[in-house]
PDB file of N, CA and C in Angstrom:
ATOM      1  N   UNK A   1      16.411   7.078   0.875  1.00  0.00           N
ATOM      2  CA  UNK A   1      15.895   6.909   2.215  1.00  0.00           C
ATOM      3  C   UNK A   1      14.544   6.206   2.196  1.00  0.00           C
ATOM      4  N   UNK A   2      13.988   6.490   1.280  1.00  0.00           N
ATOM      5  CA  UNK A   2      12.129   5.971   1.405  1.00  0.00           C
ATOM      6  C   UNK A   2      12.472   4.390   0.712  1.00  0.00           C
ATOM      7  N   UNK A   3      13.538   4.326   0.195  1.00  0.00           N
ATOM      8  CA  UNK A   3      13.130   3.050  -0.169  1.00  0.00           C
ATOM      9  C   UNK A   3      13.785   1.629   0.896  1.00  0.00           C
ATOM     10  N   UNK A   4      14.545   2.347   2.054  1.00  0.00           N
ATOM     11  CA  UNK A   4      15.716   1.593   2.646  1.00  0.00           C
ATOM     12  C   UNK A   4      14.700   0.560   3.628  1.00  0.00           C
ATOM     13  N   UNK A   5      14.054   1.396   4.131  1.00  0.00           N
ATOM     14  CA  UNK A   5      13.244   0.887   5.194  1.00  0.00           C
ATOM     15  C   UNK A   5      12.070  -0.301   4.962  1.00  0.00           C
ATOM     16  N   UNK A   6      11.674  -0.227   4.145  1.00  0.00           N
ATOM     17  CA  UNK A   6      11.062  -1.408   3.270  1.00  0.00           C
ATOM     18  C   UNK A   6      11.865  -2.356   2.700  1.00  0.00           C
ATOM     19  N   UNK A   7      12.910  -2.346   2.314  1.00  0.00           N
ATOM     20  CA  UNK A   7      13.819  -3.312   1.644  1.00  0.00           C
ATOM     21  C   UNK A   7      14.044  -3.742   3.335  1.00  0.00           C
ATOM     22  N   UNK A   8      14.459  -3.472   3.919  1.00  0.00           N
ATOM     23  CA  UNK A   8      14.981  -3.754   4.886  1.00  0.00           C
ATOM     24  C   UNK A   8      13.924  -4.547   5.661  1.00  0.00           C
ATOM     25  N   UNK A   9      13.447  -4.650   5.513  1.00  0.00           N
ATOM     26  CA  UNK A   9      12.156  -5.264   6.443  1.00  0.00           C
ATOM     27  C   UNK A   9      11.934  -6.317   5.613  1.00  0.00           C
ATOM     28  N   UNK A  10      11.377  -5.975   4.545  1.00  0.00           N
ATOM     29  CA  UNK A  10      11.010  -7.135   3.392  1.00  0.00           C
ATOM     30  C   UNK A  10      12.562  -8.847   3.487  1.00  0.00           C
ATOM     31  N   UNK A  11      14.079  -7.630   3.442  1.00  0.00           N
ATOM     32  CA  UNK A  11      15.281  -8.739   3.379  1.00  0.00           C
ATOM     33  C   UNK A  11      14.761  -9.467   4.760  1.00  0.00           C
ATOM     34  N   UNK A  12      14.494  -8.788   5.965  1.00  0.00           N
ATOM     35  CA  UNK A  12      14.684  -9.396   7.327  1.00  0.00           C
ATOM     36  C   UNK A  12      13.434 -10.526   7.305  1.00  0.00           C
ATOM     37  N   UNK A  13      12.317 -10.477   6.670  1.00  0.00           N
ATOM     38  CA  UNK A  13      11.644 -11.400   7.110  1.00  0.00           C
ATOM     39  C   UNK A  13      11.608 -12.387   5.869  1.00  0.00           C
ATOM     40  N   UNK A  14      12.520 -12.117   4.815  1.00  0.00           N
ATOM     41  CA  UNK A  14      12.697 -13.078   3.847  1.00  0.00           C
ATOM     42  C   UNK A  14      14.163 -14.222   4.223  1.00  0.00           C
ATOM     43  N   UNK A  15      15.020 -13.409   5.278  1.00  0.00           N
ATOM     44  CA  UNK A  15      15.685 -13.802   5.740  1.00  0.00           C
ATOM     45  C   UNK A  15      17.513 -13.734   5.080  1.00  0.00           C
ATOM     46  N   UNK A  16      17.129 -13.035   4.571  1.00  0.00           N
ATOM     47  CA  UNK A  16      18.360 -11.883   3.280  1.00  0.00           C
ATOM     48  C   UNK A  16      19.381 -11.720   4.497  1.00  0.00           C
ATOM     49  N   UNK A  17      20.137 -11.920   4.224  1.00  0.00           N
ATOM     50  CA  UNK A  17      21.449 -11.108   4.677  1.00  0.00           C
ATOM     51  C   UNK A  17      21.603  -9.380   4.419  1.00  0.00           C
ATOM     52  N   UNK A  18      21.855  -8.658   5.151  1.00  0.00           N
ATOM     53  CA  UNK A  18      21.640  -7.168   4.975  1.00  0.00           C
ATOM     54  C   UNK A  18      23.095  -6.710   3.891  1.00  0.00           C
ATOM     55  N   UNK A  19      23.773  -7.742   3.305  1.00  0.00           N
ATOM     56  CA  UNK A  19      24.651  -7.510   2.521  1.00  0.00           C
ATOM     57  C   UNK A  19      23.937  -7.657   1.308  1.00  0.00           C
ATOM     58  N   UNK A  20      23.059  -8.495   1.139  1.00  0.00           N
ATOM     59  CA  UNK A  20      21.957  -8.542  -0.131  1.00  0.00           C
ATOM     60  C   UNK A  20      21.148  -7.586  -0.375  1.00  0.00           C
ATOM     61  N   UNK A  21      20.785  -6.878   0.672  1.00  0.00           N
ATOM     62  CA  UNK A  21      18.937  -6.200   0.821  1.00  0.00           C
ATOM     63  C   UNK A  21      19.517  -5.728  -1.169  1.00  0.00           C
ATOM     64  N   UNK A  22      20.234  -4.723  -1.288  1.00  0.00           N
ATOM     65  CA  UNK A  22      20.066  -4.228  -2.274  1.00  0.00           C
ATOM     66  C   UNK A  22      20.061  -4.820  -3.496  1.00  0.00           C
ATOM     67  N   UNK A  23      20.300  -6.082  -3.522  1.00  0.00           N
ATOM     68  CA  UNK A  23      19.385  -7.249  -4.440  1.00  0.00           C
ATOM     69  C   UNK A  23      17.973  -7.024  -5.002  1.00  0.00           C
ATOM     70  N   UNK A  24      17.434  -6.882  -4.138  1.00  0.00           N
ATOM     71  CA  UNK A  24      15.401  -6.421  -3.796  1.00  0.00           C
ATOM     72  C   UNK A  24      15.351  -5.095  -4.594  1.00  0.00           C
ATOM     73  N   UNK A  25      15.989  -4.620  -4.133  1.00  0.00           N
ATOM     74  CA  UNK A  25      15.822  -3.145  -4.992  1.00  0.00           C
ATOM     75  C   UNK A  25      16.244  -3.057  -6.647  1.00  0.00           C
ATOM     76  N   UNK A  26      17.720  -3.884  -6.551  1.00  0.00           N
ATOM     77  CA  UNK A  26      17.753  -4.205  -7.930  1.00  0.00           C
ATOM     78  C   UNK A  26      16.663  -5.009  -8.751  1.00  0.00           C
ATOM     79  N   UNK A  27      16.547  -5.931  -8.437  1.00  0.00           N
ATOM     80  CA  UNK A  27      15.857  -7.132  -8.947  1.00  0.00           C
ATOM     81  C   UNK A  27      14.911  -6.298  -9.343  1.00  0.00           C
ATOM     82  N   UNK A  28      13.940  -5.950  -8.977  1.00  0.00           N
ATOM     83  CA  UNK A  28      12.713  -4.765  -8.763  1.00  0.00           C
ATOM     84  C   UNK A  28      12.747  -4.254  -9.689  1.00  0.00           C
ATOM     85  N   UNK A  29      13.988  -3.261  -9.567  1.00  0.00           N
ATOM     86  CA  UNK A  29      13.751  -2.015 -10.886  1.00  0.00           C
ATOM     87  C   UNK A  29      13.932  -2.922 -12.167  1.00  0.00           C
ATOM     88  N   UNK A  30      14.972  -3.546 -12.069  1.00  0.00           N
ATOM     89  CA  UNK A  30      15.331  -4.262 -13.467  1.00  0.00           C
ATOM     90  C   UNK A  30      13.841  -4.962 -14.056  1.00  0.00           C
ATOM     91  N   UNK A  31      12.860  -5.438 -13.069  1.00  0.00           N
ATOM     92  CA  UNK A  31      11.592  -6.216 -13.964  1.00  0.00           C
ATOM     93  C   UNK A  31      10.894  -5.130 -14.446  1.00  0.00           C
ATOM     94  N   UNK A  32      10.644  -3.775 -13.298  1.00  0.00           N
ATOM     95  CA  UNK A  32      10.096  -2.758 -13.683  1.00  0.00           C
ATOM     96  C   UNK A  32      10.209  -2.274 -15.110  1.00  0.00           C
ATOM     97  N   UNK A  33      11.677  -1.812 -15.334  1.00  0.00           N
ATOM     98  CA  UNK A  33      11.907  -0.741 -16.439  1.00  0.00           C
ATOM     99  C   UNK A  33      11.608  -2.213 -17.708  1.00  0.00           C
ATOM    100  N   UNK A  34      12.264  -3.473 -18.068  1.00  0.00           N
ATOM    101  CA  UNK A  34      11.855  -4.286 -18.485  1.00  0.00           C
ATOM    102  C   UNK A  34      10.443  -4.119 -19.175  1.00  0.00           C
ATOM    103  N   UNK A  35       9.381  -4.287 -18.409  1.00  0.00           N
ATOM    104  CA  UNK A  35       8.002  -4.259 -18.584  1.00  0.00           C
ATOM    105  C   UNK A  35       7.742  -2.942 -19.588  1.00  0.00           C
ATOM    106  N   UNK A  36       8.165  -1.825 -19.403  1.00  0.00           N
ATOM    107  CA  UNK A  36       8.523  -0.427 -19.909  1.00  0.00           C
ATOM    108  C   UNK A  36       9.023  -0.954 -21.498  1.00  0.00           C
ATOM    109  N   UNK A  37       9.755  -1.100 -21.477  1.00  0.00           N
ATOM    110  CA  UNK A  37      10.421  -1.884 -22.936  1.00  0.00           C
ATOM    111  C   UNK A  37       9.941  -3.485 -23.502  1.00  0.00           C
ATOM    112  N   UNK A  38       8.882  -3.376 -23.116  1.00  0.00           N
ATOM    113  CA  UNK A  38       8.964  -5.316 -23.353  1.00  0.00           C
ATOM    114  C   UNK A  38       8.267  -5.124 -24.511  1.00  0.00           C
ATOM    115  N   UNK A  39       7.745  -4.219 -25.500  1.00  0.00           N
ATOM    116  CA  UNK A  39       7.451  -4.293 -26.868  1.00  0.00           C
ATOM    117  C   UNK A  39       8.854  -3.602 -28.013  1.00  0.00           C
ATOM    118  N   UNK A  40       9.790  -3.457 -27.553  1.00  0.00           N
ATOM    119  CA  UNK A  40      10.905  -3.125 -28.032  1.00  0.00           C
ATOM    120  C   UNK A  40      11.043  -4.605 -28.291  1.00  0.00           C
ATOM    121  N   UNK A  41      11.573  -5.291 -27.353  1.00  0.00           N
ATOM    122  CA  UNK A  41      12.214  -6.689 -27.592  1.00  0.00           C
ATOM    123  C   UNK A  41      13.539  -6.091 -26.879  1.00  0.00           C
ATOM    124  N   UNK A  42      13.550  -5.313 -26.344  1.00  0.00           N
ATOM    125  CA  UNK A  42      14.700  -5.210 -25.579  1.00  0.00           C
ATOM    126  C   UNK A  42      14.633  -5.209 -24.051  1.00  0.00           C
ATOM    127  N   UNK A  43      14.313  -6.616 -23.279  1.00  0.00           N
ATOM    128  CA  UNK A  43      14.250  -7.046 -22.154  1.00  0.00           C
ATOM    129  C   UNK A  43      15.008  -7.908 -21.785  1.00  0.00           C
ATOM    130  N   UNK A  44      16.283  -7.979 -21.993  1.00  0.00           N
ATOM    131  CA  UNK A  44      17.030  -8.634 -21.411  1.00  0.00           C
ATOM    132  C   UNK A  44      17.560  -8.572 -20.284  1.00  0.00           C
ATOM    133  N   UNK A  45      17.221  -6.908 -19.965  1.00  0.00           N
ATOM    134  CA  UNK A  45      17.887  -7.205 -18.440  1.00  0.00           C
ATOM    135  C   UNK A  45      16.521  -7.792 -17.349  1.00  0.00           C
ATOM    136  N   UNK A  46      15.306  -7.534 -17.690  1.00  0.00           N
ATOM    137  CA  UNK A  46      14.468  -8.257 -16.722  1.00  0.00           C
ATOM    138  C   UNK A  46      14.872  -9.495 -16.900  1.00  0.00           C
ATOM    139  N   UNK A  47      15.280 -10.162 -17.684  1.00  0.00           N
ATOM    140  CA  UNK A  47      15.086 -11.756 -18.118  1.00  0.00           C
ATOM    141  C   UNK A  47      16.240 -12.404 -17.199  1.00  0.00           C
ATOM    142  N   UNK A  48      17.464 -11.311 -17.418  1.00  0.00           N
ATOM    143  CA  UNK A  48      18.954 -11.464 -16.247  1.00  0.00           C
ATOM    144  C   UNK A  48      18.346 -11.289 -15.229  1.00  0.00           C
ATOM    145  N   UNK A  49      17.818 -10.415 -14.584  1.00  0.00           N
ATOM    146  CA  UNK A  49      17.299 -10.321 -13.379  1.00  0.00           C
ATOM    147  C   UNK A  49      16.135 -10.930 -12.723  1.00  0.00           C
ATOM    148  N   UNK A  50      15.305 -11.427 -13.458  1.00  0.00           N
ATOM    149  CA  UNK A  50      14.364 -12.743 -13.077  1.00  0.00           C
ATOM    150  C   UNK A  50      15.086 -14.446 -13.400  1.00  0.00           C
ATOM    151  N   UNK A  51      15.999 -14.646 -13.857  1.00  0.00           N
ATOM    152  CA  UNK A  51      17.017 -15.559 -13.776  1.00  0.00           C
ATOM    153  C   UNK A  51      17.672 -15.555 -12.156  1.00  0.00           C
ATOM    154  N   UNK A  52      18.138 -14.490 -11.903  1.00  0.00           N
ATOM    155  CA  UNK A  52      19.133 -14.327 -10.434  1.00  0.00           C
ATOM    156  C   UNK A  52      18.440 -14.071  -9.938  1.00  0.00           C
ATOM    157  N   UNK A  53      17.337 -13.430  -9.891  1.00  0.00           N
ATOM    158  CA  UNK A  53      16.156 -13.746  -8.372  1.00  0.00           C
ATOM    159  C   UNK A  53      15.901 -15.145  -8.205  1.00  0.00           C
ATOM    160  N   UNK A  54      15.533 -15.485  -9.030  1.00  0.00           N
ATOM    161  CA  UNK A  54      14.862 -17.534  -9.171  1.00  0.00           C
ATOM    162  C   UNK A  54      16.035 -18.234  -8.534  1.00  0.00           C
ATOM    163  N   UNK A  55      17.489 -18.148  -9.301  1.00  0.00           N
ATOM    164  CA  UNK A  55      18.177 -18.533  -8.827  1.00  0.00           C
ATOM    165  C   UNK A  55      19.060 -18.633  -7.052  1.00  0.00           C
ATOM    166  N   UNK A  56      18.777 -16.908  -6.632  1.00  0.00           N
ATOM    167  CA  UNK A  56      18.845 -16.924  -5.143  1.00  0.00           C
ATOM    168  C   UNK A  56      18.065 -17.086  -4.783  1.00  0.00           C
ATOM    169  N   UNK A  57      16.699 -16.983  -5.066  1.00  0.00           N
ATOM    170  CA  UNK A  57      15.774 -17.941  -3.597  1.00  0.00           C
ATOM    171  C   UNK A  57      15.813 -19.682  -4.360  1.00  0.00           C
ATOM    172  N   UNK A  58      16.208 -19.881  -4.872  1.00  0.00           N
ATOM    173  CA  UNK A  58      15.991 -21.492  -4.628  1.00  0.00           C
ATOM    174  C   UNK A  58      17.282 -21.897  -3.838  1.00  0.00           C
ATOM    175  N   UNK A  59      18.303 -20.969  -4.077  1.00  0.00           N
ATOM    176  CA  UNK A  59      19.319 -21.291  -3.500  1.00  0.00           C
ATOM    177  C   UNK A  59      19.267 -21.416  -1.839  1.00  0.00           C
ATOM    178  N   UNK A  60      18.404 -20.352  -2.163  1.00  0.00           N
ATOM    179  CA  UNK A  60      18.027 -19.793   0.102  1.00  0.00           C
ATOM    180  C   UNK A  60      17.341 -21.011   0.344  1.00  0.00           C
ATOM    181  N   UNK A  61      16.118 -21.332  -0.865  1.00  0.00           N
ATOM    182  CA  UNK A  61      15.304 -22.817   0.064  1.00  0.00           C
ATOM    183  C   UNK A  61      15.875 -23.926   0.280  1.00  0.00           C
ATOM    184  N   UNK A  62      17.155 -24.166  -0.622  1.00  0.00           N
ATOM    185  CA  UNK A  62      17.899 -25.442  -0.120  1.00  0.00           C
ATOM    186  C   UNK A  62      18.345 -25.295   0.992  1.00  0.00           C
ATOM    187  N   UNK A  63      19.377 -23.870   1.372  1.00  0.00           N
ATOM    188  CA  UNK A  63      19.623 -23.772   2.307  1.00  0.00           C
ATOM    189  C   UNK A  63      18.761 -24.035   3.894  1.00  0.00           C
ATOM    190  N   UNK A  64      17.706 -23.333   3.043  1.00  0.00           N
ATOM    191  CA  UNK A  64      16.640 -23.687   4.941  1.00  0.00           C
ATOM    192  C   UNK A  64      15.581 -25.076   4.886  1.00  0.00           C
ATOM    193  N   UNK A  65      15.810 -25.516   3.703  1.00  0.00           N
ATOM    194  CA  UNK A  65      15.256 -27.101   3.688  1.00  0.00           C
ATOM    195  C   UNK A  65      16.105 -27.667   4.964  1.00  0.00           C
ATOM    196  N   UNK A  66      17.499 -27.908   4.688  1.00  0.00           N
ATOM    197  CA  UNK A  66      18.509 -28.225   5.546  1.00  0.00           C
ATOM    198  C   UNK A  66      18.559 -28.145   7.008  1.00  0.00           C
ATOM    199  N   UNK A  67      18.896 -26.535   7.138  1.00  0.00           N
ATOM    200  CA  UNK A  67      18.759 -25.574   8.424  1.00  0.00           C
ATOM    201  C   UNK A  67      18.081 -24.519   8.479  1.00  0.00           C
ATOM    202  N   UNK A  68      16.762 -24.899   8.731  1.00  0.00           N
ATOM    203  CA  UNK A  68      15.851 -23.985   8.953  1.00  0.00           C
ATOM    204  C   UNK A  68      15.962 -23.191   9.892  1.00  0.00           C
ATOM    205  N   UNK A  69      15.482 -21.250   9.447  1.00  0.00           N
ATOM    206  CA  UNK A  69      15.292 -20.842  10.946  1.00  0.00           C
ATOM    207  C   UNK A  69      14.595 -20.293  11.151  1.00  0.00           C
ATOM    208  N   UNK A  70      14.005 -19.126  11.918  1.00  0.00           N
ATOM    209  CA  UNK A  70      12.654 -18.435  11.940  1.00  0.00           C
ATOM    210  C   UNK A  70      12.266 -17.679  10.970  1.00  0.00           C
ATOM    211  N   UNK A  71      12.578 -17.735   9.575  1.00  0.00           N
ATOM    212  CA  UNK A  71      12.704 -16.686   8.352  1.00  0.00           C
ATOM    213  C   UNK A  71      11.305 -17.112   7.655  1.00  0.00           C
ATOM    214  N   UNK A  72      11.214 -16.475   6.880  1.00  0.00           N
ATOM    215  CA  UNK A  72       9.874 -16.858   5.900  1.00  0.00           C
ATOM    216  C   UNK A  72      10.138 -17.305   5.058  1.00  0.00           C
ATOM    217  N   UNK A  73      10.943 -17.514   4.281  1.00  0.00           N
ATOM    218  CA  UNK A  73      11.793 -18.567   3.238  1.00  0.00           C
ATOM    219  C   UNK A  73      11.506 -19.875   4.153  1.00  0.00           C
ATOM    220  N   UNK A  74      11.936 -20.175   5.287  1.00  0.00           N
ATOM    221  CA  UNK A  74      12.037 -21.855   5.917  1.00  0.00           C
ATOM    222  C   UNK A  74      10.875 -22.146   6.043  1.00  0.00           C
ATOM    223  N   UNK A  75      10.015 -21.003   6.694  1.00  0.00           N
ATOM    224  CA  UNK A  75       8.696 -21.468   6.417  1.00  0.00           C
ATOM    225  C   UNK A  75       7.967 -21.716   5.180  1.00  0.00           C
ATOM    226  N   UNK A  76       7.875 -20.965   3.825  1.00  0.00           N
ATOM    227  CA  UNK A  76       7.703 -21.530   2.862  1.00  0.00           C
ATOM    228  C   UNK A  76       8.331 -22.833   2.268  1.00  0.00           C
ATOM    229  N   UNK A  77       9.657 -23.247   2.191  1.00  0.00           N
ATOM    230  CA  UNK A  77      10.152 -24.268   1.951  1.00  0.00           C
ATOM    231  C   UNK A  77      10.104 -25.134   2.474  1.00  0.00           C
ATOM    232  N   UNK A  78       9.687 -25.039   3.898  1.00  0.00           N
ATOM    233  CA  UNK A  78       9.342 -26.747   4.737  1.00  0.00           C
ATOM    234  C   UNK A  78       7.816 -26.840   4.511  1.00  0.00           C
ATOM    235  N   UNK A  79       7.249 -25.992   4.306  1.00  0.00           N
ATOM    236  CA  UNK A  79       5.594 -25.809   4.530  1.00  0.00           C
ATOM    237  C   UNK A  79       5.125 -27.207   3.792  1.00  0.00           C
ATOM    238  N   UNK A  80       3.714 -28.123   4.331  1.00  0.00           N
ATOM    239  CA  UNK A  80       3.802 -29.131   3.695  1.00  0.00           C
ATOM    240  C   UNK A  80       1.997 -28.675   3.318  1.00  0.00           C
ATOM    241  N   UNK A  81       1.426 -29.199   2.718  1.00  0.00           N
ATOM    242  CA  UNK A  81       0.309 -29.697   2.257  1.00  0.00           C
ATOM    243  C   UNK A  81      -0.226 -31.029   1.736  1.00  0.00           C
ATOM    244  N   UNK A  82      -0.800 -31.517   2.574  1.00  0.00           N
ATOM    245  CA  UNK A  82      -1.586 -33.069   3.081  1.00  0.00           C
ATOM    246  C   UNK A  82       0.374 -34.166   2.174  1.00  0.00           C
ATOM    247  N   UNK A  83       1.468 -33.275   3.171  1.00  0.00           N
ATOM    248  CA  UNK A  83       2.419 -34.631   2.926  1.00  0.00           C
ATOM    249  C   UNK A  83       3.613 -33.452   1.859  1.00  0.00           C
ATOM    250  N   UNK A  84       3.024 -32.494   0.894  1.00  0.00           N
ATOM    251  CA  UNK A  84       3.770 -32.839  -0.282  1.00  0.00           C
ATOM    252  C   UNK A  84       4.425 -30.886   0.121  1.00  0.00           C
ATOM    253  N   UNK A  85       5.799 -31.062   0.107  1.00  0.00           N
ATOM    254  CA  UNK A  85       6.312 -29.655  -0.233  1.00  0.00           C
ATOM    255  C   UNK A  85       6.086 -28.785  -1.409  1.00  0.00           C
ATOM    256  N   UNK A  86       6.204 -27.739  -1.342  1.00  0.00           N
ATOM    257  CA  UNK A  86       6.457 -26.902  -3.197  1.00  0.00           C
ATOM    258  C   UNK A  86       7.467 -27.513  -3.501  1.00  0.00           C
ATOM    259  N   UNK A  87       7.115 -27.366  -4.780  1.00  0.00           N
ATOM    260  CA  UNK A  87       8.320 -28.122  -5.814  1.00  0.00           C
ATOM    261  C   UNK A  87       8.979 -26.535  -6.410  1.00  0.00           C
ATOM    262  N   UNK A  88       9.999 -27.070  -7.142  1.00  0.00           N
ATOM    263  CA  UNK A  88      11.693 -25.652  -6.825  1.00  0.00           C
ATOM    264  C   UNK A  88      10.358 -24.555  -8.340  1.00  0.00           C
ATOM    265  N   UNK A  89       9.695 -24.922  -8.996  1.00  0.00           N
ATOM    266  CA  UNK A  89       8.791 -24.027 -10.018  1.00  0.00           C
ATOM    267  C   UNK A  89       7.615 -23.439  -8.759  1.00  0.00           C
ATOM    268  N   UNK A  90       7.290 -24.448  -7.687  1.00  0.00           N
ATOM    269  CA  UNK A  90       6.029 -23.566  -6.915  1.00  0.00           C
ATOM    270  C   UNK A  90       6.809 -22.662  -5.923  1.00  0.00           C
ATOM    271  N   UNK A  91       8.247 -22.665  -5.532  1.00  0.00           N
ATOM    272  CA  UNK A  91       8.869 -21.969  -4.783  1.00  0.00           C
ATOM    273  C   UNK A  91       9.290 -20.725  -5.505  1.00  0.00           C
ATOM    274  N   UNK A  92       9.645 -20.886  -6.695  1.00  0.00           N
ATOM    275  CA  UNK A  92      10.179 -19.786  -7.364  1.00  0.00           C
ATOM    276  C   UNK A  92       9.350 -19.121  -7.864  1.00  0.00           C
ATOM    277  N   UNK A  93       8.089 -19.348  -8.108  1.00  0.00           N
ATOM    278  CA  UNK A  93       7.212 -18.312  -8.323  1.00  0.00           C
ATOM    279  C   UNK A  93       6.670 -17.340  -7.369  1.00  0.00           C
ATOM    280  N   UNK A  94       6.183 -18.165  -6.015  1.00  0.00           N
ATOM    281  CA  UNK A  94       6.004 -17.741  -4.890  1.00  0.00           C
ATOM    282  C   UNK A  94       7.627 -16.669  -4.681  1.00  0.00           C
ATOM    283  N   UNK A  95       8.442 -17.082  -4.713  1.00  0.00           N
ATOM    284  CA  UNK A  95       9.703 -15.919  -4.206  1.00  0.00           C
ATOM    285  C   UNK A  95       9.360 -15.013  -5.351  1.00  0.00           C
ATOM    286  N   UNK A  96       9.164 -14.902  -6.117  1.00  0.00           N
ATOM    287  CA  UNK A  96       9.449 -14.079  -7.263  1.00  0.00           C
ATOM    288  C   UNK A  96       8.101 -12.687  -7.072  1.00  0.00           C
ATOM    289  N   UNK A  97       6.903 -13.267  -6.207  1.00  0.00           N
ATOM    290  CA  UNK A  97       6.145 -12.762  -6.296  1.00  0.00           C
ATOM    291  C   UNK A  97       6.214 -12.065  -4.478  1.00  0.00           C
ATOM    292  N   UNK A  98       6.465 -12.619  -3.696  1.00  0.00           N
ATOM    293  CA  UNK A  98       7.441 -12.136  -2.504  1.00  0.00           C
ATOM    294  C   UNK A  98       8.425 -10.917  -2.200  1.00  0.00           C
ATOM    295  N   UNK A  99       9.190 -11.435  -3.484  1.00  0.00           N
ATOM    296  CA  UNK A  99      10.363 -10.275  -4.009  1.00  0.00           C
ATOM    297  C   UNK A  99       9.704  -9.084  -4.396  1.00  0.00           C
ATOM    298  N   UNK A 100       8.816  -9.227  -5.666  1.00  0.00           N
ATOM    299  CA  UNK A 100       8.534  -8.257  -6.231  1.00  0.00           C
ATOM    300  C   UNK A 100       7.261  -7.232  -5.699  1.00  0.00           C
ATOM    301  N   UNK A 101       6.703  -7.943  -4.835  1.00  0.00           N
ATOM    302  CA  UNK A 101       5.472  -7.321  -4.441  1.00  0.00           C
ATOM    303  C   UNK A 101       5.491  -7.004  -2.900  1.00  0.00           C
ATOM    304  N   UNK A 102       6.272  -7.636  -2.305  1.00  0.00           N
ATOM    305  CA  UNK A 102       6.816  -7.054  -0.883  1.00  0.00           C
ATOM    306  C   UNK A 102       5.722  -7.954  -0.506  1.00  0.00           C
TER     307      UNK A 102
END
């Protein structure tokens, strides 16, 4: 319950489909526990799961490059500075840090 309501807010203004929200939550724990183990050498599942985060929001910014709509993804991905968009490394960091930090 404590965690629904925040995912849920976070998917809606990232512009998530509410069939995803629990993406956010995954993605999340998987970097979390990761970090926990990252002197093992056994982080592969953060590495899977920061792969498929990167990979769905660049996927979302093509999408709202295209057809933008009132989401915060379209606004980051059309956003310009003196001419020049983020490039798909300044978008994916920015989502990654979006994702993970609410």
């Amino acid at each position: 319950v404590s965690a629904e309501l925040p995912l849920r807010v976070l998917a809606d203004l990232l512009g998530m489909p509410r069939s995803d929200r629990h993406l956010i939550f995954e993605w999340s724990n998987a970097l979390i526990e990761a970090e926990g183990i990252q002197q093992s050498g056994e982080s592969a599942s953060g590495v899977e799961a920061m792969a498929a985060m990167v990979e769905y929001g660049q996927a979302m910014a093509a999408q709202r490059r295209e057809h933008p709509t009132d989401d915060m993804v379209s606004t980051i991905a059309n956003a310009q500075v003196d001419g020049d968009r983020l490039d798909d490394w300044e978008f994916a960091m920015f989502w990654v840090l979006l994702v993970v930090a609410g």
